[in-house]
C-alpha atoms as a PDB file:
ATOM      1  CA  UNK A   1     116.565 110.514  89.729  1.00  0.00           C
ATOM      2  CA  UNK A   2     120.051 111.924  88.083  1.00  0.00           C
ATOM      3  CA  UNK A   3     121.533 111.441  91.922  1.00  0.00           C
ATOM      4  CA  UNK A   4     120.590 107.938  91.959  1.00  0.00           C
ATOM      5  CA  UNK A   5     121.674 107.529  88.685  1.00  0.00           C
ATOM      6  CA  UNK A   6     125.065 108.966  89.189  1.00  0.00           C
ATOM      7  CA  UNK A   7     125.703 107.181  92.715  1.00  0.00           C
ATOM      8  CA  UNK A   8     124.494 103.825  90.833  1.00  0.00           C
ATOM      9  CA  UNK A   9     126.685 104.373  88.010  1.00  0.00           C
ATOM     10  CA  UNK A  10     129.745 104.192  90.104  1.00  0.00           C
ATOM     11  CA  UNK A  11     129.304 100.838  91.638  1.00  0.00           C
ATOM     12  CA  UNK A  12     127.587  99.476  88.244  1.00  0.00           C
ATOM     13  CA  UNK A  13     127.877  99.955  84.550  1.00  0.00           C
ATOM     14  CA  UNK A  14     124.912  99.376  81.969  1.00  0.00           C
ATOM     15  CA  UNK A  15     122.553 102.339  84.164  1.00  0.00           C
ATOM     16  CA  UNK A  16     120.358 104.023  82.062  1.00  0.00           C
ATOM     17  CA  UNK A  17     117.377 106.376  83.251  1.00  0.00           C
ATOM     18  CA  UNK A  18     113.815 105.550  81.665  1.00  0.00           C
ATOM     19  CA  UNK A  19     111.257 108.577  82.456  1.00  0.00           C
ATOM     20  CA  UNK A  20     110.948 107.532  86.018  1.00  0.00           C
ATOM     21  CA  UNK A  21     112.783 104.286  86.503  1.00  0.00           C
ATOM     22  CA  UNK A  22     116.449 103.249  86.368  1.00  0.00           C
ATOM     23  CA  UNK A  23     117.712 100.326  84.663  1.00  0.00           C
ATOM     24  CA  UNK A  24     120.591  98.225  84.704  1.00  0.00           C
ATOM     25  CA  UNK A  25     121.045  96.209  81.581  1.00  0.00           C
ATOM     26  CA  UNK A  26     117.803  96.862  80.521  1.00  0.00           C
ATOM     27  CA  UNK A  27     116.219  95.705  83.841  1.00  0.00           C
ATOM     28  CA  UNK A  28     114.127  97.722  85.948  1.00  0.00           C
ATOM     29  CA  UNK A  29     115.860  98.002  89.428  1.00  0.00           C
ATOM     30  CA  UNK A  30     114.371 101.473  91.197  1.00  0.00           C
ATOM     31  CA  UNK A  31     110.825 103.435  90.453  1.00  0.00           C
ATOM     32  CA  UNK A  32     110.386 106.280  91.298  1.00  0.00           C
ATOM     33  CA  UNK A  33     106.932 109.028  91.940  1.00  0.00           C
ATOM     34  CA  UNK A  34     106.300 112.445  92.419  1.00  0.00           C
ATOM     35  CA  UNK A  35     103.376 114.393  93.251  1.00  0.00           C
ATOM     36  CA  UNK A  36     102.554 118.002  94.305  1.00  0.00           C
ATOM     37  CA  UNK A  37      99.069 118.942  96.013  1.00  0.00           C
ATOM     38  CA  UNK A  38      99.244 122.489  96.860  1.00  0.00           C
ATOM     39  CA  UNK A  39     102.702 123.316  98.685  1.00  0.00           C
ATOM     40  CA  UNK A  40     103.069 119.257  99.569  1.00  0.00           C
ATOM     41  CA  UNK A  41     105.262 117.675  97.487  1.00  0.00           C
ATOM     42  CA  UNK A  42     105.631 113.926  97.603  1.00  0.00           C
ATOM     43  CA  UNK A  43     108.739 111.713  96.021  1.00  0.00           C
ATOM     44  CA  UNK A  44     108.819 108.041  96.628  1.00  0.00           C
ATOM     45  CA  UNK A  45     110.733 105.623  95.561  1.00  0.00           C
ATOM     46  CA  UNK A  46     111.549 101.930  95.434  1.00  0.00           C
ATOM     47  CA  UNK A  47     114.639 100.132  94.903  1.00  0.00           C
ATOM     48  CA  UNK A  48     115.131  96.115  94.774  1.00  0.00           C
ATOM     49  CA  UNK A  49     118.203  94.828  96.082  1.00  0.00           C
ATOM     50  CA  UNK A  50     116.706  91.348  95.636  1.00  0.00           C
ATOM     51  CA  UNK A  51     114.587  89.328  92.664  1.00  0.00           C
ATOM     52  CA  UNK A  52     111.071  89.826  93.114  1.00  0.00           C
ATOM     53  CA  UNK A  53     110.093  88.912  89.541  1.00  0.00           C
ATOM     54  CA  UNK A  54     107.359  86.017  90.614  1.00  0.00           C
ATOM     55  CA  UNK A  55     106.203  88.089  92.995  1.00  0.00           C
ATOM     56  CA  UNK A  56     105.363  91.127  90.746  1.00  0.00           C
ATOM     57  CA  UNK A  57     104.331  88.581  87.978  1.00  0.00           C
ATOM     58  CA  UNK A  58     101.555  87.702  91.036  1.00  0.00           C
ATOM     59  CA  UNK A  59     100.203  90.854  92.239  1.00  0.00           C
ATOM     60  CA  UNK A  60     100.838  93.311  89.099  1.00  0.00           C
ATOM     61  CA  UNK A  61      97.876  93.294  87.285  1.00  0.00           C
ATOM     62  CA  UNK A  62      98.651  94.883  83.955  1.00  0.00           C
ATOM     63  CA  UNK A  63     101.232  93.930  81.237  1.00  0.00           C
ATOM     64  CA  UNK A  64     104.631  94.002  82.689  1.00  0.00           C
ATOM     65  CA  UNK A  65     106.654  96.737  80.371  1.00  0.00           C
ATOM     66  CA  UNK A  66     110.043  96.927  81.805  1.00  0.00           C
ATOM     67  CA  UNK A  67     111.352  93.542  82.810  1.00  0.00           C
ATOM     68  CA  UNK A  68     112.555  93.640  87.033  1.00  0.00           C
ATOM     69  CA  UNK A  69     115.483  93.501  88.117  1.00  0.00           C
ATOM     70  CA  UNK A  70     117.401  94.016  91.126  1.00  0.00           C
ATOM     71  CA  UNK A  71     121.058  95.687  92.180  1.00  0.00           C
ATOM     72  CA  UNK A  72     123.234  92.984  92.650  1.00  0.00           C
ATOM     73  CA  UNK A  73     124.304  93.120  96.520  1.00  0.00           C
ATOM     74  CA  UNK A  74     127.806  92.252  96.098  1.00  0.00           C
ATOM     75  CA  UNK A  75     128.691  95.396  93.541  1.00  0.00           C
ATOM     76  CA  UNK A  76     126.479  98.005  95.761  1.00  0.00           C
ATOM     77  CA  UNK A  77     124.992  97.302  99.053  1.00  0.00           C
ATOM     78  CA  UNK A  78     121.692  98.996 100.811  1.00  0.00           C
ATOM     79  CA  UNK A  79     124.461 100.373 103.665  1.00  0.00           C
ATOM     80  CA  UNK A  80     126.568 101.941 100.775  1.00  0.00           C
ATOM     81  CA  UNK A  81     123.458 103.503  98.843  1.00  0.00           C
ATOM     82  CA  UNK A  82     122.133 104.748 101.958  1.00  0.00           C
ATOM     83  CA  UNK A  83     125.672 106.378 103.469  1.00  0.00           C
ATOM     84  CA  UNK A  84     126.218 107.699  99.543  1.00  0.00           C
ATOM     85  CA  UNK A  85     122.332 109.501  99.279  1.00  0.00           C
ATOM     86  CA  UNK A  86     122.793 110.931 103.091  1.00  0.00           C
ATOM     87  CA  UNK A  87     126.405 112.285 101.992  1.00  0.00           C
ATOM     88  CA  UNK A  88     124.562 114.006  98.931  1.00  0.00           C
ATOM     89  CA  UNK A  89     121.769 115.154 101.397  1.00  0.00           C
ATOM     90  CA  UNK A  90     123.820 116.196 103.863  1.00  0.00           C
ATOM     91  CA  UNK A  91     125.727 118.519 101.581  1.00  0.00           C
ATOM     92  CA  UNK A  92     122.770 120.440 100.507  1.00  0.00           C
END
C-alpha cells in the first residue's frame, strides 16, 4: 500500500492511507486484500479510474463507510500507474 501511496501522491495531492484503502480527499479510490494460507500469499487490489458510486450503492449490501471515489484520468492515467508499479517491480 505505501508504493501506491507514494506513486499516487506524485500525480495527486490530498492521498491519505486508511488501514487498507487509499483516499483522495477523503474518497475511497483503491482497496486493497491480503491473505496467507500456508506458504500462498494472496494481495489484490482494486483501483477506480472512473465513478462507480450508483453502481456500488446497487450491489454493496452493507452501509457504505468510506464514500467512492475515483483517480481523476487527466492528473494520473491507468498507462502511467501501470509503467510507474512495473518500474518499482522491476527494480526489486
Amino acid at each position: 500500500m505505501k508504493k501506491f501511496y507514494e506513486i499516487i501522491s506524485k500525480y495527486i495531492s490530498g492521498v491519505t492511507i486508511d488501514k487498507n484503502d487509499i483516499l483522495v480527499n477523503g474518497e475511497k479510490v483503491m482497496g486493497a486484500m491480503q491473505r496467507q494460507v500456508g506458504d500462498v500469499f494472496v494481495w489484490a487490489a482494486q483501483i477506480s479510474f472512473k465513478d462507480y458510486s450508483e453502481i456500488i450503492a446497487q450491489v454493496c449490501n452493507k452501509q457504505i463507510v468510506k464514500k467512492p471515489g475515483y483517480i481523476d484520468s487527466s492528473l494520473l492515467t491507468k498507462e502511467t500507474l501501470a509503467e510507474e508499479v512495473l518500474k518499482w517491480l522491476q527494480k526489486r
